[in-house]
Protein backbone atom coordinates (compact mmCIF):
# COMPACT_ATOMS: atom_id res chain seq x y z
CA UNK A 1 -10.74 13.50 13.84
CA UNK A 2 -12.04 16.77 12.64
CA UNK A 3 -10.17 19.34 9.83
CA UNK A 4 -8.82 22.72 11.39
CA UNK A 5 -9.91 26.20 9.83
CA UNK A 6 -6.72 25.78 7.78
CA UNK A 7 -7.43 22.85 5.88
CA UNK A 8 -4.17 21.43 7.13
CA UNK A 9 -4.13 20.13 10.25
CA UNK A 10 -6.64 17.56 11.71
CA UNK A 11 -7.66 16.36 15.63
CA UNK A 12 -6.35 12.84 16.02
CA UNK A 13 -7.37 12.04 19.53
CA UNK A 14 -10.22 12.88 22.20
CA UNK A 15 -7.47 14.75 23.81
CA UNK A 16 -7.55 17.50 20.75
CA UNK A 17 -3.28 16.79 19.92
CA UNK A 18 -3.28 17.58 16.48
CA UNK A 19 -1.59 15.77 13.62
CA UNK A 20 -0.56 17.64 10.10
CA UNK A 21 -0.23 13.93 8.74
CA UNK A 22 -3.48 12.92 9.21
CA UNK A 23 -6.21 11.49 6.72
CA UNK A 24 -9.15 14.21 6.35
CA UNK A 25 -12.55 13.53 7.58
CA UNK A 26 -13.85 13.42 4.02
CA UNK A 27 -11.56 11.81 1.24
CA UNK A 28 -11.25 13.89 -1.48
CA UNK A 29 -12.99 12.27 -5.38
CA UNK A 30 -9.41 10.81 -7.23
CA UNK A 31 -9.83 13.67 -9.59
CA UNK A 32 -9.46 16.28 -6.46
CA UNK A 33 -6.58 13.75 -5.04
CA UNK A 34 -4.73 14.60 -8.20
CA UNK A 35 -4.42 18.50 -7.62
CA UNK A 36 -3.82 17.76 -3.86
CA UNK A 37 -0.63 16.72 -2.31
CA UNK A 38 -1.14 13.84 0.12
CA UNK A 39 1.21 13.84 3.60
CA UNK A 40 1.22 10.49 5.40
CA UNK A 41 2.90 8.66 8.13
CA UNK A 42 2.78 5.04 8.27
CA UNK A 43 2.21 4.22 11.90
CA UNK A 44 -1.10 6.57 11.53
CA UNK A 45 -2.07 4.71 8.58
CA UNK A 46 -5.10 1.87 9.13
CA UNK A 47 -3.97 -1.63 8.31
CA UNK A 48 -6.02 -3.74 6.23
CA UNK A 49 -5.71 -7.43 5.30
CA UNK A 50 -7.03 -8.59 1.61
CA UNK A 51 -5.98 -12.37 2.29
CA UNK A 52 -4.94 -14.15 5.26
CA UNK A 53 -0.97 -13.34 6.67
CA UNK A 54 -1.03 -10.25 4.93
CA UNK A 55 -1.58 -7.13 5.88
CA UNK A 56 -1.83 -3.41 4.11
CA UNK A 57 -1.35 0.38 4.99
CA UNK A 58 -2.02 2.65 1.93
CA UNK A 59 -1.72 6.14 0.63
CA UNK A 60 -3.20 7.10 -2.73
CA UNK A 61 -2.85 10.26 -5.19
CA UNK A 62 -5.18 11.13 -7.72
CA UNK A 63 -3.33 8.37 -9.99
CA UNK A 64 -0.90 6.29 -7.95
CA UNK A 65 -1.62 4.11 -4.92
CA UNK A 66 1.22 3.07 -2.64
CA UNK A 67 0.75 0.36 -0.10
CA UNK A 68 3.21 -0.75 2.96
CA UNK A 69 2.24 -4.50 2.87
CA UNK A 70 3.85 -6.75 5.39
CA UNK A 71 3.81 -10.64 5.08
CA UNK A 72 4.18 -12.81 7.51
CA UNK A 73 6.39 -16.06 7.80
CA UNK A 74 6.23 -19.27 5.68
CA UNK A 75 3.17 -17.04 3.46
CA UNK A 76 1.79 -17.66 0.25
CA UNK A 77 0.30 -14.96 -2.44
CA UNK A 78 -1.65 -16.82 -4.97
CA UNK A 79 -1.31 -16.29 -8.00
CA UNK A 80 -3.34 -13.41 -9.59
CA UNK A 81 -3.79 -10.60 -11.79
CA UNK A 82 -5.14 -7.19 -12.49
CA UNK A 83 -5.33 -4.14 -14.49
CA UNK A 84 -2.82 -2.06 -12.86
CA UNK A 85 0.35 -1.59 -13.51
CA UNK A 86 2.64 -2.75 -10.16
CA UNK A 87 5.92 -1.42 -8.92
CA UNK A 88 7.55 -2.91 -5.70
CA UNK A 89 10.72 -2.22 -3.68
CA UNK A 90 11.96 -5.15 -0.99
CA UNK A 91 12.33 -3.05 2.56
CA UNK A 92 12.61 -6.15 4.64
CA UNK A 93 12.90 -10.08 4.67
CA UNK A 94 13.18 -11.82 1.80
CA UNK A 95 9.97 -12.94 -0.78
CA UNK A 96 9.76 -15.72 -3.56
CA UNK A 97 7.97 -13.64 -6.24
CA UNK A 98 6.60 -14.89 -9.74
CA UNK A 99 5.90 -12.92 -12.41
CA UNK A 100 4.55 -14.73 -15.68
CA UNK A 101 7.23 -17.98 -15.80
CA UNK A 102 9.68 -16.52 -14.14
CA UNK A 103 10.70 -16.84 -10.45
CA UNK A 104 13.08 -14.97 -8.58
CA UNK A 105 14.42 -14.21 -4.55
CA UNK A 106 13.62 -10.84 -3.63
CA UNK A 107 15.48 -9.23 -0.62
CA UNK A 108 16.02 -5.64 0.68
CA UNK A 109 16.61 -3.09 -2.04
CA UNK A 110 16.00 -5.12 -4.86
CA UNK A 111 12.54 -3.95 -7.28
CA UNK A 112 9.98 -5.16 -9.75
CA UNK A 113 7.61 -3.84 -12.20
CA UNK A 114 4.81 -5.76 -12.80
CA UNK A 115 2.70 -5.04 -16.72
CA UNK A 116 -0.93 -4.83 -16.02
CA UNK A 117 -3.07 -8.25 -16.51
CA UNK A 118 0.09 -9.95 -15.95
CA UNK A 119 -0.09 -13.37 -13.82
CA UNK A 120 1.73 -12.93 -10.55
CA UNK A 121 2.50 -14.57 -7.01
CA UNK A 122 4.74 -14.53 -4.33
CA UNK A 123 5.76 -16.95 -1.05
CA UNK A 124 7.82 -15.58 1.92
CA UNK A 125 10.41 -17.32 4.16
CA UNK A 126 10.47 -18.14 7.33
CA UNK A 127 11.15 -13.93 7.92
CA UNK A 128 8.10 -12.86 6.44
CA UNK A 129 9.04 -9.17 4.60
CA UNK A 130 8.16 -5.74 3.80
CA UNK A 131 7.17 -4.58 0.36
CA UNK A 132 6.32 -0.55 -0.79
CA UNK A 133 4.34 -1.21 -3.64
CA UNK A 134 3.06 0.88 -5.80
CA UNK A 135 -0.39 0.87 -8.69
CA UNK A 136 -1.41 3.10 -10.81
CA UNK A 137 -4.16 3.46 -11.29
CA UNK A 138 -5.08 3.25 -8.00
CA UNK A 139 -6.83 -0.23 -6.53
CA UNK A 140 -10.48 0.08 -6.32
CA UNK A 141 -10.74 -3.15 -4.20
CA UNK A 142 -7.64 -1.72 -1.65
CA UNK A 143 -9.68 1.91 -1.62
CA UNK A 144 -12.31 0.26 -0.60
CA UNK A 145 -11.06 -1.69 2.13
CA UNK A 146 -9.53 1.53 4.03
């Protein structure tokens, strides 16, 4: 993949088809992300997987991070915590999630905020889901894994 003259379009293939969604050969520092608009489609996106049955596809601003992260069936999140704050939105299937004590059944549509440093886990059903979630600032560990 290789950046056009323009700065805005970028080689996707051997065959030269050309993508104005793609990633650019070098990433940008966060502090040049944050002047920069990002464009992204998800199927182009790589997928990562942090823990076993789950699997990633971000996008990140200078100060946000926003991850497609799929789940499969009969799943478990453990529970954990981190500095950044968390938004989600339920796109698909249906997710057991925990925040601090409480516990609730997530399906399409419904969201959460999660405070940073605040203990948090989920378990899917036997549909798996689809979560956009959201952290600002943006995950280190996720960055890294992309």
């Amino acid at each position: 993949m290789s950046v056009d003259n323009d700065g805005q379009r970028a080689t996707t293939d051997e065959t030269g088809a050309t993508s104005p969604f793609a990633r650019q050969v070098s990433e940008p520092s966060p502090e040049e992300r944050a002047f920069q608009p990002t464009w992204a489609r998800k199927d182009e996106l790589p997928r990562f997987s942090p823990i076993a049955g789950l699997f990633m596809q971000s996008v990140t601003g200078g100060k946000l991070m926003a991850n497609w992260v799929t789940i499969a069936p009969h799943q478990t999140v453990p529970r954990h915590q981190h500095p950044h704050e968390q938004l989600g939105v339920m796109l698909e299937g249906a997710m057991e999630l925990t925040i601090g004590d409480e516990t609730r059944l997530l399906r399409p549509g419904d969201a959460y905020t999660i405070p940073p440093n605040l203990p948090h886990g989920a378990a899917t059903r036997e549909d798996g889901c689809v979560v956009l979630d959201v952290f600002t600032p943006p995950r280190e560990d996720y960055l890294a894994s992309t």
